[in-house]
PDB file of N, CA and C in Angstrom:
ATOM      1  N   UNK A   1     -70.722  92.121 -65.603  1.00  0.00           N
ATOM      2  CA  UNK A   1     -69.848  91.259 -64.824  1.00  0.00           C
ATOM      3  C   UNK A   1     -70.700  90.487 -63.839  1.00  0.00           C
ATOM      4  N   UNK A   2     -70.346  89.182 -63.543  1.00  0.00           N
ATOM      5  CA  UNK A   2     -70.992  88.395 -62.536  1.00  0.00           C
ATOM      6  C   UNK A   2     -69.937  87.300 -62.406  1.00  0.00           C
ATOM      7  N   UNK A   3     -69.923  86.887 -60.865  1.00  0.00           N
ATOM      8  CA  UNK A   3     -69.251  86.091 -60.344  1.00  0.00           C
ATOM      9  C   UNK A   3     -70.206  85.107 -60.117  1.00  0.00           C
ATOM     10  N   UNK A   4     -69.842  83.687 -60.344  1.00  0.00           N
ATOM     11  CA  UNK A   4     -70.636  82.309 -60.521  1.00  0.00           C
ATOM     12  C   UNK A   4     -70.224  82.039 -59.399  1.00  0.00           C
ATOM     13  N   UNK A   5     -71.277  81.825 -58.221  1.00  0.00           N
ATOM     14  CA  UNK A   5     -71.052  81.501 -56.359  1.00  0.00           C
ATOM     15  C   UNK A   5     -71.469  79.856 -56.502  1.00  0.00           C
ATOM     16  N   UNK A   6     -70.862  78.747 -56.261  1.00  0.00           N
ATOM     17  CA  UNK A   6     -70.805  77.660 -56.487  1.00  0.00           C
ATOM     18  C   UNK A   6     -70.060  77.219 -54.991  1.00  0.00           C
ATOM     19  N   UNK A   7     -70.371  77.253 -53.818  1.00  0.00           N
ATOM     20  CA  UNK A   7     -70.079  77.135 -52.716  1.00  0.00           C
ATOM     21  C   UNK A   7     -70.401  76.103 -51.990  1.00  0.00           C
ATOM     22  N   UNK A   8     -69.856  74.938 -51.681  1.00  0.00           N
ATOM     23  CA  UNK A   8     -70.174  74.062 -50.955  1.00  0.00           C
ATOM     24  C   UNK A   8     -69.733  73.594 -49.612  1.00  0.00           C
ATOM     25  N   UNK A   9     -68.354  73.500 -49.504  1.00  0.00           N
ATOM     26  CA  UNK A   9     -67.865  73.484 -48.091  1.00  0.00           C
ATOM     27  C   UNK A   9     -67.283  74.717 -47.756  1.00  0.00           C
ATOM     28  N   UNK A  10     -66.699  75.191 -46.535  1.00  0.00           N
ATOM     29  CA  UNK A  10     -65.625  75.929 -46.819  1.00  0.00           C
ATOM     30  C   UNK A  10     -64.291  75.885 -46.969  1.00  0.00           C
ATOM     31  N   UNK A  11     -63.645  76.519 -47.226  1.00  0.00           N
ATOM     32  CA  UNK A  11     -61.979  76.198 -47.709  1.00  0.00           C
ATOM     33  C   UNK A  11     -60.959  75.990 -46.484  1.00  0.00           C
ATOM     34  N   UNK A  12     -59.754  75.411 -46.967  1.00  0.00           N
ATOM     35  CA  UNK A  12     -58.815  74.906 -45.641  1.00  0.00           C
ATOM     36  C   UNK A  12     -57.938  75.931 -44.972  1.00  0.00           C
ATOM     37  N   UNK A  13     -57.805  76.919 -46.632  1.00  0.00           N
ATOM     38  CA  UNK A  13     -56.491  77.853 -46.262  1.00  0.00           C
ATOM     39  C   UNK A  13     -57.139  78.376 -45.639  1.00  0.00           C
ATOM     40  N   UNK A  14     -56.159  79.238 -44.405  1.00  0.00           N
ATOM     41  CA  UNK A  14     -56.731  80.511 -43.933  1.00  0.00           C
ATOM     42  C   UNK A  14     -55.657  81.742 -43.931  1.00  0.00           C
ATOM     43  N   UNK A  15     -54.525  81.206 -45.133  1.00  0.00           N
ATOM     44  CA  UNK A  15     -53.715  82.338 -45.469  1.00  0.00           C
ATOM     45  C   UNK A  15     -54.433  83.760 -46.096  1.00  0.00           C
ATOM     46  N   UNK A  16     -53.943  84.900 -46.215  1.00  0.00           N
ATOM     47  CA  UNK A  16     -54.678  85.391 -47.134  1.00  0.00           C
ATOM     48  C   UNK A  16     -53.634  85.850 -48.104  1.00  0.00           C
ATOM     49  N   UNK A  17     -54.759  84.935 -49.496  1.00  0.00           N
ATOM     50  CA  UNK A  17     -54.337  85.074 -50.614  1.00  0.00           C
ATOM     51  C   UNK A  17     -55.341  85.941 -51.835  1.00  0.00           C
ATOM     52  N   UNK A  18     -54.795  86.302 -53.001  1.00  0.00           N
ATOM     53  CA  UNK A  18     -56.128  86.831 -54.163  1.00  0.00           C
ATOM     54  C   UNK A  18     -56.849  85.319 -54.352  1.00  0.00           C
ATOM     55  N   UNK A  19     -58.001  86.170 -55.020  1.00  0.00           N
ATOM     56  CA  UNK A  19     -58.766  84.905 -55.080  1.00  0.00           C
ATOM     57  C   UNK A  19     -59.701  84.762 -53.632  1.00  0.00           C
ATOM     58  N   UNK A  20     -59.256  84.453 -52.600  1.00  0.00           N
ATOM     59  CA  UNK A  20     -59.720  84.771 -51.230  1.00  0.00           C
ATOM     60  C   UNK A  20     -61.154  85.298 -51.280  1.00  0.00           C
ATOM     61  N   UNK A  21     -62.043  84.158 -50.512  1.00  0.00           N
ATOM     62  CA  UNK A  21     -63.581  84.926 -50.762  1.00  0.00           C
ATOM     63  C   UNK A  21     -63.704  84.991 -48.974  1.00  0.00           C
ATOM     64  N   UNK A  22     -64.191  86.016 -48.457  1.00  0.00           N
ATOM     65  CA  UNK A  22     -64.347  86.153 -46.952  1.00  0.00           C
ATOM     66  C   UNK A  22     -66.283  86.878 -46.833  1.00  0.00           C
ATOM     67  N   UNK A  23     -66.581  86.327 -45.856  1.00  0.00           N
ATOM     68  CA  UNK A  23     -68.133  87.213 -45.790  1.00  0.00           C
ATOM     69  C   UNK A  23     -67.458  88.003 -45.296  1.00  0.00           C
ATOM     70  N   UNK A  24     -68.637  89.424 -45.551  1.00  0.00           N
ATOM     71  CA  UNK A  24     -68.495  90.349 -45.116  1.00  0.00           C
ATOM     72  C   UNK A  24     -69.417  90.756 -43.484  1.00  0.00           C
ATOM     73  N   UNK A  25     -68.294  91.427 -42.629  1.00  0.00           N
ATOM     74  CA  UNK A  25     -68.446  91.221 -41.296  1.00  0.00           C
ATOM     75  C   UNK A  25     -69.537  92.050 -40.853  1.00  0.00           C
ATOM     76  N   UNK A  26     -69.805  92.986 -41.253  1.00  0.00           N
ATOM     77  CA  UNK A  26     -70.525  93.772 -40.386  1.00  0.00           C
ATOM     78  C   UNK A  26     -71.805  94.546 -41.565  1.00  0.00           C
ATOM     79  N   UNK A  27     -72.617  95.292 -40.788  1.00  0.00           N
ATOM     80  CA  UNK A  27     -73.615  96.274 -41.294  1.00  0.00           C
ATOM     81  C   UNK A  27     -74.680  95.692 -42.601  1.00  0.00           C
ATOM     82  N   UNK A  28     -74.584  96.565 -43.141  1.00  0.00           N
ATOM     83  CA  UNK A  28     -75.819  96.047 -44.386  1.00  0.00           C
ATOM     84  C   UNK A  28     -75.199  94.515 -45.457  1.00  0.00           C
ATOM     85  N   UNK A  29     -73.796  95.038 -45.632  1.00  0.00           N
ATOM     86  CA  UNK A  29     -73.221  93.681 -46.351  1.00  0.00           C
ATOM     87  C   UNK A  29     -73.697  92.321 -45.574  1.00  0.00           C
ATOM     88  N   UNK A  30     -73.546  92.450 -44.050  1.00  0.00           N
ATOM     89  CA  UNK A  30     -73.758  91.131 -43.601  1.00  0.00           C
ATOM     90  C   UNK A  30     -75.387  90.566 -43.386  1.00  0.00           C
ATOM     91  N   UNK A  31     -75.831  91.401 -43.182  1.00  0.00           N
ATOM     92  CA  UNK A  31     -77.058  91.619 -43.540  1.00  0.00           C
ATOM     93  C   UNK A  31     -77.436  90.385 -44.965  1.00  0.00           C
ATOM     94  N   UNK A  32     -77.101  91.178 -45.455  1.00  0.00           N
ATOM     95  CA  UNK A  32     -77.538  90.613 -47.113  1.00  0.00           C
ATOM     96  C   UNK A  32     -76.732  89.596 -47.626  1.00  0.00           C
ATOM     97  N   UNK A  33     -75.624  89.588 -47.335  1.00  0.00           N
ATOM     98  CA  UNK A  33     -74.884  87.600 -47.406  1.00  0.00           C
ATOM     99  C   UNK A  33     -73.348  88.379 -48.456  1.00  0.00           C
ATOM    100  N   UNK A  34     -73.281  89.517 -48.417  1.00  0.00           N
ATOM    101  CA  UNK A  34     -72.435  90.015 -49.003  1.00  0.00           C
ATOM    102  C   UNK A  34     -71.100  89.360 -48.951  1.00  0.00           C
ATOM    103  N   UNK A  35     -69.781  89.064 -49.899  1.00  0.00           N
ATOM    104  CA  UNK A  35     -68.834  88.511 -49.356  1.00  0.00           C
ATOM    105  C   UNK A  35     -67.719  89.457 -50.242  1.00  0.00           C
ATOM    106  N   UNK A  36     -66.526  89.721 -49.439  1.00  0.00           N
ATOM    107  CA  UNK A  36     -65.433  89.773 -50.455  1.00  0.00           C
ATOM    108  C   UNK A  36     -64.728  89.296 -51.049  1.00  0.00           C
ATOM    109  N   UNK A  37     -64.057  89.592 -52.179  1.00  0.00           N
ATOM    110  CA  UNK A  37     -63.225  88.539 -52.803  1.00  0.00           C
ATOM    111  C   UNK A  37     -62.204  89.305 -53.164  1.00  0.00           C
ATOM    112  N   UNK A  38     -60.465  88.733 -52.754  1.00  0.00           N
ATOM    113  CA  UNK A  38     -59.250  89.345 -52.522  1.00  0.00           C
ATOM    114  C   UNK A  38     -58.993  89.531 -53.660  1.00  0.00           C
ATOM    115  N   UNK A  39     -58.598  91.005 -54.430  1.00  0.00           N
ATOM    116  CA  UNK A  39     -58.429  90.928 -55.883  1.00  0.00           C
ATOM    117  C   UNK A  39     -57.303  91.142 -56.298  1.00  0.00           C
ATOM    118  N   UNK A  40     -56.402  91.880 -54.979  1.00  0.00           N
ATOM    119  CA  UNK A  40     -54.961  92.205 -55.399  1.00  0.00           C
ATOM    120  C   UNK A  40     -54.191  91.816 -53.645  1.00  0.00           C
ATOM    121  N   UNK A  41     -53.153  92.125 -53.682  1.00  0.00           N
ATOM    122  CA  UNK A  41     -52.658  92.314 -52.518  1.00  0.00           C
ATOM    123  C   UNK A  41     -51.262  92.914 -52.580  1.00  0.00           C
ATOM    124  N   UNK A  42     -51.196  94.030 -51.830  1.00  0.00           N
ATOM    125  CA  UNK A  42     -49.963  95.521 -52.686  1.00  0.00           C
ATOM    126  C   UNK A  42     -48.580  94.756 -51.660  1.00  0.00           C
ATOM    127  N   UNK A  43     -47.955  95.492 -52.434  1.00  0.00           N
ATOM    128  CA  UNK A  43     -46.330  95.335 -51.805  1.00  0.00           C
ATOM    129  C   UNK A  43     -46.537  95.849 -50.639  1.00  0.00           C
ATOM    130  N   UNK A  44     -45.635  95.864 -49.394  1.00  0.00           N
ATOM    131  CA  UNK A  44     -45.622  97.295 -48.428  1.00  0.00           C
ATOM    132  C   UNK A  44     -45.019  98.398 -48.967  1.00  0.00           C
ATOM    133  N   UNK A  45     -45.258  99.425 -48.763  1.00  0.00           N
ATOM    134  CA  UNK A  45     -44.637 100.467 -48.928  1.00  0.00           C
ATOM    135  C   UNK A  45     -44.512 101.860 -48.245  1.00  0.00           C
ATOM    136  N   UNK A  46     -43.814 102.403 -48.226  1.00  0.00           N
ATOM    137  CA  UNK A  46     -43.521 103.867 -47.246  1.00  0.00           C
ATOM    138  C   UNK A  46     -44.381 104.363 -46.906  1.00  0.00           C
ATOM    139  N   UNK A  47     -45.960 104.750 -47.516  1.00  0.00           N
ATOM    140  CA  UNK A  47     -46.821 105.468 -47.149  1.00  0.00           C
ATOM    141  C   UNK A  47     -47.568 104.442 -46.014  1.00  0.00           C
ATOM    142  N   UNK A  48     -47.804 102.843 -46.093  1.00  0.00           N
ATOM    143  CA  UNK A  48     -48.670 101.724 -45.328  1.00  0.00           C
ATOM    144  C   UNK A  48     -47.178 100.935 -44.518  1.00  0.00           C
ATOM    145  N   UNK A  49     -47.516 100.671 -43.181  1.00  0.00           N
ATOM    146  CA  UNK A  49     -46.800  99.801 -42.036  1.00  0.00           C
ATOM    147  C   UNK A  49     -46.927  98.381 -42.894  1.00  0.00           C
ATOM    148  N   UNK A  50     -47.839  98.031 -44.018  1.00  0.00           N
ATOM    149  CA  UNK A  50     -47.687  96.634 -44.503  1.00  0.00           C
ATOM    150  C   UNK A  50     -48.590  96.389 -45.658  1.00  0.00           C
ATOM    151  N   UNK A  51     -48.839  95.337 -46.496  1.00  0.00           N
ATOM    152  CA  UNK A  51     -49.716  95.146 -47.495  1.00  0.00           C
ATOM    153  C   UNK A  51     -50.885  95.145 -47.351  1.00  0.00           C
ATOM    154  N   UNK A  52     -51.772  95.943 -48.423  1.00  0.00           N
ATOM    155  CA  UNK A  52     -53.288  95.862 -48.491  1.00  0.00           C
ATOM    156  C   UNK A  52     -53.918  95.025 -49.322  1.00  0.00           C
ATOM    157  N   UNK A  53     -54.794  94.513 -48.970  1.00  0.00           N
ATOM    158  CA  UNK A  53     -55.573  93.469 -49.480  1.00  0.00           C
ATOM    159  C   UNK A  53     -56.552  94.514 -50.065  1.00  0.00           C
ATOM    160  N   UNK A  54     -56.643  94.504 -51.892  1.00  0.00           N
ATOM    161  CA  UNK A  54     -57.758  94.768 -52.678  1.00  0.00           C
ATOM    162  C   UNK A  54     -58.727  94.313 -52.895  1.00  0.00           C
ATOM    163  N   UNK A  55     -60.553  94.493 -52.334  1.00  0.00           N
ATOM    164  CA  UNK A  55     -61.646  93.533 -52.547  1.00  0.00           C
ATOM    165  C   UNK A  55     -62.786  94.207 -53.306  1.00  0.00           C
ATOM    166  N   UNK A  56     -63.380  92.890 -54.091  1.00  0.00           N
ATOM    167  CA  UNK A  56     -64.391  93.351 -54.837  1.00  0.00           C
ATOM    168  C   UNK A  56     -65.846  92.765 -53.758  1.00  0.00           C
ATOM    169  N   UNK A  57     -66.628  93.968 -53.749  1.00  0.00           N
ATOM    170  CA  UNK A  57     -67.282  93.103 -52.820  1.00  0.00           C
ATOM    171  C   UNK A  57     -68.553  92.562 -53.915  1.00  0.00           C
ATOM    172  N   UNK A  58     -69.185  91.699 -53.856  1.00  0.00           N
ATOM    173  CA  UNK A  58     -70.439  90.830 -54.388  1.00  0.00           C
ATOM    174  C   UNK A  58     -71.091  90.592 -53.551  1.00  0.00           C
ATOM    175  N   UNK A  59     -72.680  90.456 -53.917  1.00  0.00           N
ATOM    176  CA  UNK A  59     -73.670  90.057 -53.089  1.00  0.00           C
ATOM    177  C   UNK A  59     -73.372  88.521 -53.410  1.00  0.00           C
ATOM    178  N   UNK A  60     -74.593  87.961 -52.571  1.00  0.00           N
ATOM    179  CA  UNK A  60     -74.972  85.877 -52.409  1.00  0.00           C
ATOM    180  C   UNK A  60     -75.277  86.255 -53.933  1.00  0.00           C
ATOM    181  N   UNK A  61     -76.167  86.692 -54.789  1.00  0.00           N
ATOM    182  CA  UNK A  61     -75.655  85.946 -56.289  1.00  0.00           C
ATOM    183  C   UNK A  61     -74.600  86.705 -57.367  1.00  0.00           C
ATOM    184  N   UNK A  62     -73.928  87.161 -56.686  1.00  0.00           N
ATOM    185  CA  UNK A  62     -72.567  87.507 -57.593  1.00  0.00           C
ATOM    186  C   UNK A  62     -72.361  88.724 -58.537  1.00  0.00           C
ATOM    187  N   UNK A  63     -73.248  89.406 -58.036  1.00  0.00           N
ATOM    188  CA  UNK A  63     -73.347  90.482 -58.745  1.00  0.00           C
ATOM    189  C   UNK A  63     -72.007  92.148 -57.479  1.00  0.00           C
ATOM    190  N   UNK A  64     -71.379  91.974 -58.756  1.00  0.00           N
ATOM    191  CA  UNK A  64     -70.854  93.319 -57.807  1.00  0.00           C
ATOM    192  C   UNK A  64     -71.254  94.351 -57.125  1.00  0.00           C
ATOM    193  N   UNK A  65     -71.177  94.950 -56.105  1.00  0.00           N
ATOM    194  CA  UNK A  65     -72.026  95.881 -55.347  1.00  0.00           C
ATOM    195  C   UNK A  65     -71.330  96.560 -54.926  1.00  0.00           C
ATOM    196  N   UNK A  66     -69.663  96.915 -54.697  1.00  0.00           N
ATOM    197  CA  UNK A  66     -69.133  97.609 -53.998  1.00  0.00           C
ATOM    198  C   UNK A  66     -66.912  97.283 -54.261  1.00  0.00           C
ATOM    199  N   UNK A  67     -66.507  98.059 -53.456  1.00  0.00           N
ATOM    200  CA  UNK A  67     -64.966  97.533 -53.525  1.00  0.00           C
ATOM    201  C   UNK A  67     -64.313  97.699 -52.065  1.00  0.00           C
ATOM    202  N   UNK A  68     -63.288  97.299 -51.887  1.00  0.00           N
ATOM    203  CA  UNK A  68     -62.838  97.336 -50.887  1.00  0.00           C
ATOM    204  C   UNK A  68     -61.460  97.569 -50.234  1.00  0.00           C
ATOM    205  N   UNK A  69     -61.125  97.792 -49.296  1.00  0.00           N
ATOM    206  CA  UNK A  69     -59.589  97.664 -48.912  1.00  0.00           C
ATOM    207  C   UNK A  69     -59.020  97.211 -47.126  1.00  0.00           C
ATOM    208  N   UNK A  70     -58.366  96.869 -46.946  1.00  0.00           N
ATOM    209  CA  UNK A  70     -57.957  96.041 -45.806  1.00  0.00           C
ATOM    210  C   UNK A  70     -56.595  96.339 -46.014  1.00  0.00           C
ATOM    211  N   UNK A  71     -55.967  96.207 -44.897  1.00  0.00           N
ATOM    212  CA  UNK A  71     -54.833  95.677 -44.484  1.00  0.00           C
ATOM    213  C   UNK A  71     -54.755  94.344 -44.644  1.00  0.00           C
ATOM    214  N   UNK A  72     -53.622  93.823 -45.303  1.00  0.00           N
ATOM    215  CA  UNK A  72     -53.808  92.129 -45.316  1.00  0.00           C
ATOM    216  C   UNK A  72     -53.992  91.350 -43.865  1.00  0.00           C
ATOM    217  N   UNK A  73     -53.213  92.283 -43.309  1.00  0.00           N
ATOM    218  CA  UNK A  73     -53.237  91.340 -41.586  1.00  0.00           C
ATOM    219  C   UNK A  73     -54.454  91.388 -41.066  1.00  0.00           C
ATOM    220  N   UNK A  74     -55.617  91.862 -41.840  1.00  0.00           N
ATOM    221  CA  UNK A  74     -56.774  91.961 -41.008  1.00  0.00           C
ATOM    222  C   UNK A  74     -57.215  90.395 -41.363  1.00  0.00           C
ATOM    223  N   UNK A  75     -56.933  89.697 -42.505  1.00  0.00           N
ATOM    224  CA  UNK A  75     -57.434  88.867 -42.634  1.00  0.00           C
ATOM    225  C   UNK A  75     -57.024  87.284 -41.589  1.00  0.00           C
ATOM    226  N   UNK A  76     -55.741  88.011 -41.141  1.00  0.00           N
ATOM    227  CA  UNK A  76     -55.034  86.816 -40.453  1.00  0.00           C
ATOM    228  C   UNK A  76     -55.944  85.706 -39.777  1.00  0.00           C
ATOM    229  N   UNK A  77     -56.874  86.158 -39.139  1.00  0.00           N
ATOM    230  CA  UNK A  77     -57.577  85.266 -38.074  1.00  0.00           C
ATOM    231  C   UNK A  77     -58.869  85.174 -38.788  1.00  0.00           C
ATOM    232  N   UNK A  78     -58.937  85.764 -40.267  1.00  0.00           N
ATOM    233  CA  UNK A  78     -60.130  84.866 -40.638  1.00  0.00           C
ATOM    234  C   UNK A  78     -60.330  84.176 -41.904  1.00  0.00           C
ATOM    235  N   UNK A  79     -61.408  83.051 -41.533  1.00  0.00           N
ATOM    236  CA  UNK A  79     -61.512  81.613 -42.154  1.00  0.00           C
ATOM    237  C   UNK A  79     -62.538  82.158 -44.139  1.00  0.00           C
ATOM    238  N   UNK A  80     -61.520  82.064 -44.695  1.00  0.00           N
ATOM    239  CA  UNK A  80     -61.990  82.342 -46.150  1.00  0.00           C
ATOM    240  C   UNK A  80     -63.457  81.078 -46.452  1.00  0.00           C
ATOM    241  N   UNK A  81     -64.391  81.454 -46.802  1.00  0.00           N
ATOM    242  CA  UNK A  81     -65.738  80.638 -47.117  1.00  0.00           C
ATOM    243  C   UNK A  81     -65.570  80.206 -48.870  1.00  0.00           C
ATOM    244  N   UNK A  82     -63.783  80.671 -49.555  1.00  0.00           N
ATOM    245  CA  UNK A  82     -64.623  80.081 -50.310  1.00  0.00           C
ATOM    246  C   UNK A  82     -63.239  80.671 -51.779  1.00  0.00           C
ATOM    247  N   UNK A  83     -62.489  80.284 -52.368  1.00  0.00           N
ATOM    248  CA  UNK A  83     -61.852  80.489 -53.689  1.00  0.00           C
ATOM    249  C   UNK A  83     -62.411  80.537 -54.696  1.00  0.00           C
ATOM    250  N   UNK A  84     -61.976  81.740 -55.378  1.00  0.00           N
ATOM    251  CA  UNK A  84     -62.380  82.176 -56.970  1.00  0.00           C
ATOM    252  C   UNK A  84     -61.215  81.996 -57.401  1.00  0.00           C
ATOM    253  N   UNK A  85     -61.926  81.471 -58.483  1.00  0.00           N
ATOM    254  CA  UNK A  85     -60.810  80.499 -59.494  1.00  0.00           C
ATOM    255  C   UNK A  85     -60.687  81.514 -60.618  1.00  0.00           C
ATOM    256  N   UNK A  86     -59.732  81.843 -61.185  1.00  0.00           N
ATOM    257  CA  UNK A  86     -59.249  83.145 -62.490  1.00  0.00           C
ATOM    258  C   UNK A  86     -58.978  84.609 -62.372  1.00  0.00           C
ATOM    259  N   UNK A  87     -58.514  84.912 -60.837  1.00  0.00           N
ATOM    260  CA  UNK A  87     -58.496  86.212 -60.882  1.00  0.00           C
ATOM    261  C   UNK A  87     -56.830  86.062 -61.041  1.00  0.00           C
ATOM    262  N   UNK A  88     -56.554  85.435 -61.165  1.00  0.00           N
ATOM    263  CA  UNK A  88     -55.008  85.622 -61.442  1.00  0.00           C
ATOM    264  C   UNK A  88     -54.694  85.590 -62.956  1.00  0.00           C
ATOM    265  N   UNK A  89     -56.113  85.535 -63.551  1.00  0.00           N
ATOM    266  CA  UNK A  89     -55.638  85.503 -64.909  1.00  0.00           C
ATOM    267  C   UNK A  89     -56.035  86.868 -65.732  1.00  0.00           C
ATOM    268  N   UNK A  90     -56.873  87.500 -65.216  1.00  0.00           N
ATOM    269  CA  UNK A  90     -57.119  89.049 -65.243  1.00  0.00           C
ATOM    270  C   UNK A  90     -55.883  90.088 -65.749  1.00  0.00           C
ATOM    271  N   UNK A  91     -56.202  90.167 -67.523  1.00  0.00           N
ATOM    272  CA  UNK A  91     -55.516  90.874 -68.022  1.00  0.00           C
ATOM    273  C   UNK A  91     -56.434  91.560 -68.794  1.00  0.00           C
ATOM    274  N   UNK A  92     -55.887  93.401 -68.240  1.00  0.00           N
ATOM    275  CA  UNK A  92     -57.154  94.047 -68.525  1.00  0.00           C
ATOM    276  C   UNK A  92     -55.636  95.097 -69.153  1.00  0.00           C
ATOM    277  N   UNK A  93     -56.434  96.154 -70.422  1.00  0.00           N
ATOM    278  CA  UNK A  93     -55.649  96.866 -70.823  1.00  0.00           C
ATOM    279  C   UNK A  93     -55.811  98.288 -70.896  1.00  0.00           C
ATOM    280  N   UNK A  94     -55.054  99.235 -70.794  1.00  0.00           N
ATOM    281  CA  UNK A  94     -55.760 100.282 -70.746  1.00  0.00           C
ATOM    282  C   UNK A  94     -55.828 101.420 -71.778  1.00  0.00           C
ATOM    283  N   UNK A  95     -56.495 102.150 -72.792  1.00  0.00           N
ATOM    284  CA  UNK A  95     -55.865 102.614 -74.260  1.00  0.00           C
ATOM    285  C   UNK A  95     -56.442 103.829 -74.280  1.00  0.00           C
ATOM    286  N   UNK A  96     -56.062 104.599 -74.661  1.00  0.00           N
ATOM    287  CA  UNK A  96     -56.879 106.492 -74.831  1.00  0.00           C
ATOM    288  C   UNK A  96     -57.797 106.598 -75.668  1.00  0.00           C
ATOM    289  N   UNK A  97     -58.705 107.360 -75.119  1.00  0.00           N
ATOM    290  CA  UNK A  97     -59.370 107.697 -75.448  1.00  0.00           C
ATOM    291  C   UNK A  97     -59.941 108.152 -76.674  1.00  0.00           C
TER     292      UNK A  97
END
Protein backbone atom coordinates (compact mmCIF):
# COMPACT_ATOMS: atom_id res chain seq x y z
CA UNK A 1 0.00 0.00 0.00
CA UNK A 2 1.16 3.60 -0.68
CA UNK A 3 -0.52 6.81 -0.68
CA UNK A 4 0.57 9.22 -3.72
CA UNK A 5 1.33 12.81 -1.55
CA UNK A 6 0.80 15.34 -4.41
CA UNK A 7 0.41 18.47 -2.16
CA UNK A 8 0.46 21.85 -3.23
CA UNK A 9 -1.59 24.40 -1.44
CA UNK A 10 -3.52 23.72 1.46
CA UNK A 11 -7.21 22.97 1.49
CA UNK A 12 -10.24 25.44 2.32
CA UNK A 13 -12.39 23.03 4.32
CA UNK A 14 -11.74 22.92 7.80
CA UNK A 15 -14.76 20.62 8.46
CA UNK A 16 -13.75 17.30 9.45
CA UNK A 17 -14.45 14.98 6.91
CA UNK A 18 -12.89 11.14 5.58
CA UNK A 19 -10.50 11.72 3.25
CA UNK A 20 -9.18 14.61 5.63
CA UNK A 21 -5.29 14.75 5.61
CA UNK A 22 -4.08 16.69 8.98
CA UNK A 23 -0.13 16.73 10.09
CA UNK A 24 0.52 15.08 12.78
CA UNK A 25 0.91 17.28 16.00
CA UNK A 26 3.24 16.16 18.23
CA UNK A 27 6.40 13.72 19.07
CA UNK A 28 8.27 11.56 16.56
CA UNK A 29 5.33 11.80 13.82
CA UNK A 30 5.95 15.53 13.75
CA UNK A 31 9.26 15.17 13.76
CA UNK A 32 9.32 13.22 10.56
CA UNK A 33 6.44 15.12 8.48
CA UNK A 34 4.03 12.37 9.45
CA UNK A 35 0.31 13.22 8.54
CA UNK A 36 -3.08 11.63 9.13
CA UNK A 37 -5.59 10.81 6.91
CA UNK A 38 -9.45 10.56 8.15
CA UNK A 39 -10.48 7.04 7.14
CA UNK A 40 -13.79 6.61 8.81
CA UNK A 41 -15.79 8.69 11.10
CA UNK A 42 -18.25 6.45 13.65
CA UNK A 43 -21.78 7.31 14.53
CA UNK A 44 -22.02 8.46 18.32
CA UNK A 45 -22.82 5.96 20.42
CA UNK A 46 -23.52 4.90 24.16
CA UNK A 47 -20.12 3.81 25.00
CA UNK A 48 -18.37 7.65 23.28
CA UNK A 49 -20.05 11.41 24.32
CA UNK A 50 -19.63 11.74 20.24
CA UNK A 51 -18.02 10.51 16.90
CA UNK A 52 -14.52 9.21 16.33
CA UNK A 53 -12.51 10.06 13.65
CA UNK A 54 -10.57 6.79 12.18
CA UNK A 55 -6.78 7.63 10.91
CA UNK A 56 -4.29 6.01 8.90
CA UNK A 57 -1.24 7.59 9.74
CA UNK A 58 1.58 7.92 6.65
CA UNK A 59 4.86 9.32 6.58
CA UNK A 60 5.92 12.63 3.84
CA UNK A 61 6.22 9.73 1.19
CA UNK A 62 3.14 7.78 1.82
CA UNK A 63 4.01 4.90 3.12
CA UNK A 64 1.83 3.71 6.11
CA UNK A 65 3.42 3.74 9.50
CA UNK A 66 0.80 3.62 12.01
CA UNK A 67 -3.30 4.12 12.77
CA UNK A 68 -5.17 6.23 14.66
CA UNK A 69 -8.17 7.53 16.61
CA UNK A 70 -9.61 10.95 17.72
CA UNK A 71 -12.60 12.24 18.71
CA UNK A 72 -13.95 14.07 15.69
CA UNK A 73 -14.21 17.35 17.69
CA UNK A 74 -10.60 17.26 18.12
CA UNK A 75 -10.32 18.17 14.69
CA UNK A 76 -12.64 21.21 14.95
CA UNK A 77 -9.99 23.95 15.12
CA UNK A 78 -7.74 22.29 12.80
CA UNK A 79 -6.74 23.36 9.24
CA UNK A 80 -6.61 19.93 7.02
CA UNK A 81 -3.10 20.29 4.68
CA UNK A 82 -4.56 18.36 2.25
CA UNK A 83 -7.61 15.67 0.60
CA UNK A 84 -7.29 12.11 -0.44
CA UNK A 85 -9.21 11.44 -3.18
CA UNK A 86 -10.87 7.48 -3.09
CA UNK A 87 -11.24 6.59 0.32
CA UNK A 88 -14.80 6.66 -0.07
CA UNK A 89 -14.52 4.19 -2.57
CA UNK A 90 -12.83 1.50 -0.39
CA UNK A 91 -14.57 -1.74 -0.74
CA UNK A 92 -12.77 -4.31 1.04
CA UNK A 93 -14.28 -7.88 1.73
CA UNK A 94 -13.93 -10.15 4.26
CA UNK A 95 -14.00 -14.31 3.57
CA UNK A 96 -12.77 -17.39 5.90
CA UNK A 97 -10.28 -18.72 6.06
Amino acid sequence: MRVHVETITPCQDTECRVGNVYSVRGGRGLRYGHMNIVMHITEPDDRFNGSMALCLTVNKDGRPVGTTSYGAHYFDDKMPIAFCEGIEDVDLTIKSL
